[in-house]
Protein backbone atom coordinates (compact mmCIF):
# COMPACT_ATOMS: atom_id res chain seq x y z
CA UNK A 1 16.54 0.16 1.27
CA UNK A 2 19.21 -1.68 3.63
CA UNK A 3 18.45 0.43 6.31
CA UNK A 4 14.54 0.04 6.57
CA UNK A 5 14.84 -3.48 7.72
CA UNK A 6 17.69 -2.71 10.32
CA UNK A 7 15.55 0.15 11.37
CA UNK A 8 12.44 -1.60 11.30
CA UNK A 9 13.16 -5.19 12.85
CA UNK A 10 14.55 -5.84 16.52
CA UNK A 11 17.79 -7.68 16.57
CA UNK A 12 15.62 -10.41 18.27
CA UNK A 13 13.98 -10.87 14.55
CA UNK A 14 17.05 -10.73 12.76
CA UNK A 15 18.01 -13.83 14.75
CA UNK A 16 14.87 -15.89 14.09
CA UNK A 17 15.09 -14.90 10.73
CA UNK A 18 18.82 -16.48 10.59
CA UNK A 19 17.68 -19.15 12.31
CA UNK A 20 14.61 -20.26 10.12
CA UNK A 21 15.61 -18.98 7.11
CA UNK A 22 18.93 -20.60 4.64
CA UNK A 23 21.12 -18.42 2.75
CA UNK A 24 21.35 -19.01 -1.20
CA UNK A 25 23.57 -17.82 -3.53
CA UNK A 26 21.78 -17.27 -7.14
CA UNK A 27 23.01 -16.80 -10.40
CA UNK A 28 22.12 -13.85 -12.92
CA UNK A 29 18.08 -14.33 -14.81
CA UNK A 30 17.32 -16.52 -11.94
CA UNK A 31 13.74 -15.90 -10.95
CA UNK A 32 12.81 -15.72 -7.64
CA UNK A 33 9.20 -14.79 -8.06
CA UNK A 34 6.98 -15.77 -11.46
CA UNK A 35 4.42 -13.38 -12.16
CA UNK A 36 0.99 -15.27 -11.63
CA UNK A 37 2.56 -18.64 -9.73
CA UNK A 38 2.14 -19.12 -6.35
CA UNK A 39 4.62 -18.47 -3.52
CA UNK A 40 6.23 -20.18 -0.82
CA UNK A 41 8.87 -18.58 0.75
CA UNK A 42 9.99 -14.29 1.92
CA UNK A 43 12.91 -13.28 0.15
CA UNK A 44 15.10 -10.82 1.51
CA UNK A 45 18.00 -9.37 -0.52
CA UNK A 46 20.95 -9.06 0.96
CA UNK A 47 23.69 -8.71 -1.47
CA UNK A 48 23.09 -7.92 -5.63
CA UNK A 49 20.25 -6.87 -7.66
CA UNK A 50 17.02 -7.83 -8.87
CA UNK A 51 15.01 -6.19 -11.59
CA UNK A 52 10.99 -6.48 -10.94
CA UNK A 53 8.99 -6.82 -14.37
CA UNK A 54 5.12 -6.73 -15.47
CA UNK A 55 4.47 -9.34 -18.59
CA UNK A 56 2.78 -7.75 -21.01
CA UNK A 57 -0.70 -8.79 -22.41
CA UNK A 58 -0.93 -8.00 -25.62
CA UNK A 59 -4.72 -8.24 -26.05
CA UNK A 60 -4.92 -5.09 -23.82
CA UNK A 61 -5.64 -2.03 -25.82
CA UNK A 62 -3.52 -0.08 -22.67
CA UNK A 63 -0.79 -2.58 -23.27
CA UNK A 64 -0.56 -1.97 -27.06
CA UNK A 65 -0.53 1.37 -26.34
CA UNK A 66 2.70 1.84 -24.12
CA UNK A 67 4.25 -0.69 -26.32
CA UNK A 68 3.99 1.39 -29.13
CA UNK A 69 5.21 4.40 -27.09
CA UNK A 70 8.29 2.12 -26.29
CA UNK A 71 9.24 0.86 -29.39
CA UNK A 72 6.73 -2.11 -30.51
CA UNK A 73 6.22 -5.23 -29.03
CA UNK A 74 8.00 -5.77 -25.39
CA UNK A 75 8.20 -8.88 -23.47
CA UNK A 76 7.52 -7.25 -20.50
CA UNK A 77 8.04 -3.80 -18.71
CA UNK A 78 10.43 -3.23 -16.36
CA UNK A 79 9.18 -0.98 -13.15
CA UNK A 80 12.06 -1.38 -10.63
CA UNK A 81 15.34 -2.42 -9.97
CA UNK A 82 15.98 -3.39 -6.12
CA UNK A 83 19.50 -3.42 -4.08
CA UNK A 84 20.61 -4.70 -0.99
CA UNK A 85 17.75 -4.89 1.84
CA UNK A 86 14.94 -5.50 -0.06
CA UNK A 87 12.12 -7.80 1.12
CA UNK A 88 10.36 -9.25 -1.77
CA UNK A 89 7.06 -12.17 -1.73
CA UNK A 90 5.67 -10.30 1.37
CA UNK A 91 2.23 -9.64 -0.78
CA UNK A 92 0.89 -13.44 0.01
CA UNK A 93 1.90 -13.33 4.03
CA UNK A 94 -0.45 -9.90 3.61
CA UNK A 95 -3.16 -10.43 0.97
CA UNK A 96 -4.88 -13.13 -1.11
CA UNK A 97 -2.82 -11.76 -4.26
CA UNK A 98 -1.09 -13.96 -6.73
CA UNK A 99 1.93 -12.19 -7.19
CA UNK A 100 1.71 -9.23 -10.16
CA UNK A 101 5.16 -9.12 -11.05
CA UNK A 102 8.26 -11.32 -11.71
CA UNK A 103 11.66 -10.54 -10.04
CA UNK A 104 14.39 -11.78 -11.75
CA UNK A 105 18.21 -11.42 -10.55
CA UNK A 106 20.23 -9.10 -12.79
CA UNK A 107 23.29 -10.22 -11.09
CA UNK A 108 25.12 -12.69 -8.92
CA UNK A 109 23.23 -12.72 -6.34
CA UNK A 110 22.73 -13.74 -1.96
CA UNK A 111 19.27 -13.98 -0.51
CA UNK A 112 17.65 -15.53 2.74
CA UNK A 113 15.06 -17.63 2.16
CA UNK A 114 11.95 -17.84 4.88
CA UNK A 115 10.01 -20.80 4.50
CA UNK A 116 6.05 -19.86 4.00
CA UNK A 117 4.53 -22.19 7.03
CA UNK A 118 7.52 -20.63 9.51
CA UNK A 119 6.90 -17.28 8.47
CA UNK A 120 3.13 -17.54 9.41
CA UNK A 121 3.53 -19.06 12.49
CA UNK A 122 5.71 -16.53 13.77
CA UNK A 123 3.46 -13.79 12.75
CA UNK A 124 0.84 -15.22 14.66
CA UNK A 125 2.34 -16.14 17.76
CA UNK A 126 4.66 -12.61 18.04
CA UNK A 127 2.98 -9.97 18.10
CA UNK A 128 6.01 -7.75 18.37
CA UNK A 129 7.86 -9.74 15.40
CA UNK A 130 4.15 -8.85 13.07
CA UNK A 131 4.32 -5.50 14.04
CA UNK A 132 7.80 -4.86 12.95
CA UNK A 133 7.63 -6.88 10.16
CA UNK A 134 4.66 -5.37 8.84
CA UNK A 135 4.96 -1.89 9.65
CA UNK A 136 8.40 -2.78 7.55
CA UNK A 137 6.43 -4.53 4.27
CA UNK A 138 4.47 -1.04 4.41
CA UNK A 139 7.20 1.62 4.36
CA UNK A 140 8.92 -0.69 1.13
CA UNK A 141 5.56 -1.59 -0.65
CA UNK A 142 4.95 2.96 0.06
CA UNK A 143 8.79 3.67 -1.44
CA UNK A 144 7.96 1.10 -4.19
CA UNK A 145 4.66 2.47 -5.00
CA UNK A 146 6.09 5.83 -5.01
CA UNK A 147 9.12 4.99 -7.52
CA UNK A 148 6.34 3.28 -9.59
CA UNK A 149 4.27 6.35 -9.64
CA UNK A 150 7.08 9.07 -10.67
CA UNK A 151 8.40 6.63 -13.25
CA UNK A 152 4.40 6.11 -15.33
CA UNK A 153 3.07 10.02 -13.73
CA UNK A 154 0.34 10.06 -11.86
CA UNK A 155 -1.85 9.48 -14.67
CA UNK A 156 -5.75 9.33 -14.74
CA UNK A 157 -5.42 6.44 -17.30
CA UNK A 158 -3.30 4.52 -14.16
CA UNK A 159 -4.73 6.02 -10.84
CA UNK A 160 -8.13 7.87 -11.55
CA UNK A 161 -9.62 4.38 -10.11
CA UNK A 162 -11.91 4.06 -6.90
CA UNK A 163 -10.59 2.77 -4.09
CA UNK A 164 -13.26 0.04 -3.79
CA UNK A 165 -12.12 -2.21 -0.89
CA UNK A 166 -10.39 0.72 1.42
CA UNK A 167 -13.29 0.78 3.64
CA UNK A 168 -14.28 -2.56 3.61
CA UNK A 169 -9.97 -3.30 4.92
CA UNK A 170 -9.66 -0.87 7.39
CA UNK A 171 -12.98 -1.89 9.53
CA UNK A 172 -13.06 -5.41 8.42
CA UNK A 173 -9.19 -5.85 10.30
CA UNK A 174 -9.24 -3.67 13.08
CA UNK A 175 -11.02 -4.73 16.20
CA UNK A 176 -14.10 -3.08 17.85
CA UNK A 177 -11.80 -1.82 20.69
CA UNK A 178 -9.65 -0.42 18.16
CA UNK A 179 -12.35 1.72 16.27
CA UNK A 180 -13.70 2.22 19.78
CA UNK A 181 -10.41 4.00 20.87
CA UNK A 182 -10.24 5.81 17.54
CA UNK A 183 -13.76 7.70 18.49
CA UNK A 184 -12.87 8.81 21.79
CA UNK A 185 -9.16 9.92 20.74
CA UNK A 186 -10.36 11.74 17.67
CA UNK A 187 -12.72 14.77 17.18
CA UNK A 188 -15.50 15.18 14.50
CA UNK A 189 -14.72 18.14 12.00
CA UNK A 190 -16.94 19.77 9.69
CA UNK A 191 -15.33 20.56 6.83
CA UNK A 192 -16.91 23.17 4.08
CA UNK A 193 -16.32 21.76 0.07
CA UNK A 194 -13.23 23.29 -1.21
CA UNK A 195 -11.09 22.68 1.68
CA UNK A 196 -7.66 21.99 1.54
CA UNK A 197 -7.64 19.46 4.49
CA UNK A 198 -3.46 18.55 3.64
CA UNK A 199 -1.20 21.01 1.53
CA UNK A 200 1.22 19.33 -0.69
CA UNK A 201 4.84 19.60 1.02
CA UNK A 202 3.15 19.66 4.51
CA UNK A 203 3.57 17.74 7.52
CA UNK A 204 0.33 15.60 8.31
CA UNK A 205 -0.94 16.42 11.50
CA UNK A 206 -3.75 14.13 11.99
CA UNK A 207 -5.72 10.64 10.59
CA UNK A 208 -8.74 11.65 9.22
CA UNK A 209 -11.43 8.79 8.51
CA UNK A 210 -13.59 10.29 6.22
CA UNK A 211 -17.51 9.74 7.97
CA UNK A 212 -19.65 11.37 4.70
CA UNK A 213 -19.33 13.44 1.80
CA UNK A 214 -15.82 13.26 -0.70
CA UNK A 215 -12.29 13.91 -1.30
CA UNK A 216 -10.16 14.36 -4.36
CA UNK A 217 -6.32 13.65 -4.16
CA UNK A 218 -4.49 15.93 -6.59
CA UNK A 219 -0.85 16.06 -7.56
CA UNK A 220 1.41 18.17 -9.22
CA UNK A 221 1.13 17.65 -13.07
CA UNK A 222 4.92 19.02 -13.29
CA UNK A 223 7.93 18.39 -11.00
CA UNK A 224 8.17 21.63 -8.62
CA UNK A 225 10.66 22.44 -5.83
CA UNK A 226 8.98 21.14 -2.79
CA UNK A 227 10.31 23.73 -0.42
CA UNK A 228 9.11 26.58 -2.43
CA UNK A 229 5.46 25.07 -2.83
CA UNK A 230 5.51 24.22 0.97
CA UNK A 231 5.72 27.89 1.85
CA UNK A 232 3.59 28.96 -1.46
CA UNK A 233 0.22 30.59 -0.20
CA UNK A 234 -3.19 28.57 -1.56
CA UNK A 235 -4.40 31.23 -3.67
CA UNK A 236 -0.50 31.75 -4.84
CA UNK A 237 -0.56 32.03 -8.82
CA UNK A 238 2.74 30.95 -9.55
CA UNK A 239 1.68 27.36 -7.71
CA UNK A 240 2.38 24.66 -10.01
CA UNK A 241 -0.95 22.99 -11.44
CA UNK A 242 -2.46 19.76 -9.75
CA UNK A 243 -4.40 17.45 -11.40
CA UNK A 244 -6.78 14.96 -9.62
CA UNK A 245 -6.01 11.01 -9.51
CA UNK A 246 -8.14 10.04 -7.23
CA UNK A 247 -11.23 10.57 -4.87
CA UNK A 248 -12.28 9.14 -1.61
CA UNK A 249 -15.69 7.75 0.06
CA UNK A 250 -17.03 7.76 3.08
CA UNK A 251 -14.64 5.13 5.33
CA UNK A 252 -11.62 6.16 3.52
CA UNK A 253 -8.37 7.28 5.62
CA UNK A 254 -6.29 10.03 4.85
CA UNK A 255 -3.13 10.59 6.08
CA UNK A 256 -2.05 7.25 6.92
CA UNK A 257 1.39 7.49 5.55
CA UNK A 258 2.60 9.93 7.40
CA UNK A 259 3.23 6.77 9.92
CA UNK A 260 5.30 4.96 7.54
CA UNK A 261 7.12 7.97 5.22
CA UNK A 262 9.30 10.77 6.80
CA UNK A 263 8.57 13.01 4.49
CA UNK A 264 5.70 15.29 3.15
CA UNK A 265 3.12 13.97 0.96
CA UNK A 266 3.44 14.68 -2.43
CA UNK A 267 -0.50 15.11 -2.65
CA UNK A 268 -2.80 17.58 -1.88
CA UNK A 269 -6.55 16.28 -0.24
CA UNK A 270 -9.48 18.92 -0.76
CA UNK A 271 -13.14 18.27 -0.02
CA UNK A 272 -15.27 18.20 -3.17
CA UNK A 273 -18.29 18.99 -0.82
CA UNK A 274 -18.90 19.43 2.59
CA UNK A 275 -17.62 16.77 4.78
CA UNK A 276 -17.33 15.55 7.91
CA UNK A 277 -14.29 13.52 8.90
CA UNK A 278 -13.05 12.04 12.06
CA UNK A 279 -9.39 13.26 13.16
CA UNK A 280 -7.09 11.32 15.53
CA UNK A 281 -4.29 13.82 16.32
CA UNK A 282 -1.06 12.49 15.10
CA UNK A 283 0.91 12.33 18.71
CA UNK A 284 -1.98 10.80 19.93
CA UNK A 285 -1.99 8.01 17.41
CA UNK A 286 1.92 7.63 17.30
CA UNK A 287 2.00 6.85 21.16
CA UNK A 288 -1.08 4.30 20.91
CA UNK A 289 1.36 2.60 18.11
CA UNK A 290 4.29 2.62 20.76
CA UNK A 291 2.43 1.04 23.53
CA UNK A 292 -0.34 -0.72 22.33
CA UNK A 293 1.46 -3.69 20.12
CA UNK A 294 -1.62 -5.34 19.26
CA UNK A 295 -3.45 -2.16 17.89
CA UNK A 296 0.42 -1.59 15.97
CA UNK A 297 0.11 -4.89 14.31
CA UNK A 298 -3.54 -4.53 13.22
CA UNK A 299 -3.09 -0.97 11.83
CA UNK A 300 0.40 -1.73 10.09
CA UNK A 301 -1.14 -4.58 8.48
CA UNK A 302 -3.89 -2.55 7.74
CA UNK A 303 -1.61 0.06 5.72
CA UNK A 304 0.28 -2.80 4.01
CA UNK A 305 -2.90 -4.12 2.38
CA UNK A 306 -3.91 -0.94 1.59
CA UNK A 307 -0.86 -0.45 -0.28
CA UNK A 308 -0.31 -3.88 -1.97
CA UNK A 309 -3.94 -3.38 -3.36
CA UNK A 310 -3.09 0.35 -5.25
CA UNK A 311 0.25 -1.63 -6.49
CA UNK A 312 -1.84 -4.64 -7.49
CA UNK A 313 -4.40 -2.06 -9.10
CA UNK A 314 -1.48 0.04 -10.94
CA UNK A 315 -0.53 -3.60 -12.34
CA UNK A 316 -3.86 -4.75 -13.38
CA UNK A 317 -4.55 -1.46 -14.96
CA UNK A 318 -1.39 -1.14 -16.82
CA UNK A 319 -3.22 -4.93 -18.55
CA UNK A 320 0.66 -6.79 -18.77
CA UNK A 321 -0.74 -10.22 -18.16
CA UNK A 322 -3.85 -11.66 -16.84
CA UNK A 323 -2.24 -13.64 -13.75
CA UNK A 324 -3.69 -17.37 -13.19
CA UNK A 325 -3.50 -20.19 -10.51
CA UNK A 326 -1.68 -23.23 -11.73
CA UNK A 327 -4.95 -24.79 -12.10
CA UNK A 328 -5.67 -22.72 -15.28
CA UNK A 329 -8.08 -20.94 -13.19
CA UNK A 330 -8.16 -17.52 -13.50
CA UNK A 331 -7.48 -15.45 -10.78
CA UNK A 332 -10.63 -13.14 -11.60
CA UNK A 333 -12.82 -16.24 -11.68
CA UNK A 334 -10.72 -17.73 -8.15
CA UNK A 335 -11.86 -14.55 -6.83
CA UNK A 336 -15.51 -14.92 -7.83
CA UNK A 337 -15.54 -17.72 -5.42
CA UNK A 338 -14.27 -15.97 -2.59
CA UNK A 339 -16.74 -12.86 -3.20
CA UNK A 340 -19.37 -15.85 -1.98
CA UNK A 341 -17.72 -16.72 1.56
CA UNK A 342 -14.99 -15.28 3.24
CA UNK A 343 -15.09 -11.44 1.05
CA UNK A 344 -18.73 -11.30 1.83
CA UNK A 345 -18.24 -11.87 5.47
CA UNK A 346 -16.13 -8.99 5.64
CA UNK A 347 -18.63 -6.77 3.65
CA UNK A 348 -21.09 -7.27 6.60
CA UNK A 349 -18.42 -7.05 9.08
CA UNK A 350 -17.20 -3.91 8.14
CA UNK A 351 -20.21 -2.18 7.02
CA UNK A 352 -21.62 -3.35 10.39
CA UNK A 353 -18.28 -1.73 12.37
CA UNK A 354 -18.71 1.10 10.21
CA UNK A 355 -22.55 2.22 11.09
CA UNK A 356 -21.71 1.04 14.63
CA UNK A 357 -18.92 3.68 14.99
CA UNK A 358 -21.16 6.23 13.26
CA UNK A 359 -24.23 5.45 15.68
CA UNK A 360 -21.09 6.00 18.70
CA UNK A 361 -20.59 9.57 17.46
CA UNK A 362 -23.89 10.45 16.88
CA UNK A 363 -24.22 10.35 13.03
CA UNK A 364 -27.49 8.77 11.74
């Protein structure tokens, strides 16, 4: 992963970050990041390795059940191993998340150390430094959640779950203007149920907000040569089966990786009934991205929620640990309290951008 930050960040933000941040050596099983504490500082990894972890709870009937698969009783379930270039803690600076996992250093290892309060600052005063930076936390937190996937399968048990808060993200943290631009640079389709709206293997053409009716996400249920189902016809017998994981509502996006990840999707996205969806041609998009840094920082940001949430889902699913505040609180009851202010103001706001935007194309 060394060369997503070098690719990602200016050299101007490699030289803040030297200049805010302080270099420490650590020694093998130190942990930088306790599953369930609060954080305080960005870690980046710039020499060694660290070995990420999800404590198991054994009171979870799912938890019992890979532990049994594994060999009895586990301590915890390792789901990654990170080198050089990784940028761990970046969850907090992006969501309201405890932290799901604990990253421990398998050997002797150098990180830089970003203090929490600097870190914020920054993001809010340069807008060029958040859009990097973010658009950076997105592409790891997509290569982590696809490593995470291919190692547990894209299982129903996992990641047949509905994306509850995708709608309520994307319209609750972009702007009016930004939604605004989205409707006159994008076209309303109707699509018919049963319509492949992205092949598996293909390049994504378009971001499709989906404006009514639903969409399954189905993967391949075996490993297949990617080239060869690329250039397989639909209808194509010898097509490896998919299985669903997932299905969209109305306010979803779909193909919103394609801005982060180089190559295909490893999904295929077919109507379940007829649709209609809003589509923002790709080159369209990519240049508003290039010259528009505040609409960058607000849609990166945007993508890296999105993706810290499915990791944070994966986590809670998989039932290894029920994470609390130091308090003793835990975080489901924390969370209760924040469903009664600031999550309920987003509700509104978002479902209020979201029939405003379908009043602007002319959907009642």
């Amino acid at each position: 992963m060394t060369q997503v930050l070098l690719k990602e960040l200016s050299n101007q933000d490699i030289d803040w970050m030297l200049a805010v941040g302080h270099q420490v050596e650590i020694e093998p099983g130190t942990i930088l990041i306790q599953q369930g504490q609060p954080l305080n500082a960005l870690y980046i990894l710039l020499d060694g390795a660290l070995t990420v972890t999800l404590t198991q709870n054994n009171a979870n009937p799912l938890g019992r059940a890979f532990a049994a698969l594994e060999g009895g009783a586990l301590p915890g379930r390792e789901i990654a191993r990170l080198s050089s270039g990784e940028m761990v803690g970046e969850i907090p600076f992006i969501e309201t998340y405890l932290p799901s996992t604990t990253v421990c250093a398998t050997s002797k290892s150098l990180v830089l150390v970003i203090d929490r309060s600097h870190l914020l600052q920054k993001l809010q005063q340069d807008l060029n430094f958040a859009a990097h930076l973010y658009r950076a936390s997105a592409v790891l937190l997509a290569n982590r959640l696809e490593m995470l996937m291919n190692q547990l399968g894209r299982s129903t048990v996992v990641l047949n779950q509905p994306q509850l808060r995708e709608a309520l993200i994307i319209f609750a943290e972009l702007h009016e203007c930004d939604i605004d631009w989205l409707i006159t640079a994008g076209r309303v389709q109707q699509i018919a149920a049963d319509t492949v709206l992205i092949r598996s293997g293909r390049p994504i053409e378009a971001l499709h907000i989906l404006l009514d009716g639903a969409i399954a996400l189905n993967a391949a249920a075996e490993d297949c040569n990617p080239l060869t189902q690329a250039f397989s016809n639909l209808e194509d017998t010898n097509r490896p089966l998919e299985q669903e994981f997932a299905r969209l509502s109305r306010g979803d996006i779909i193909g919103e990786t394609e801005f982060i990840e180089a190559q295909p999707p490893a999904v295929t996205v077919k109507t379940l009934r007829n649709s209609r969806v809003l589509s923002i041609p790709r080159w369209r998009l990519a240049a508003k991205l290039l010259h528009d840094v505040g609409f960058a920082v607000r849609f990166y940001r945007v993508l890296s929620i999105l993706l810290a949430d499915k990791l944070h889902a994966i986590a809670q699913q998989l039932g290894y640990g029920r994470l609390t505040y130091s308090s003793g609180q835990s975080l489901e009851k924390s969370y209760d309290n924040e469903l009664n202010t600031h999550f309920l103001t987003q509700v509104a706001l978002a479902g209020a951008r979201f029939e405003w935007m379908l009043k602007r194309i002319g959907i009642d």
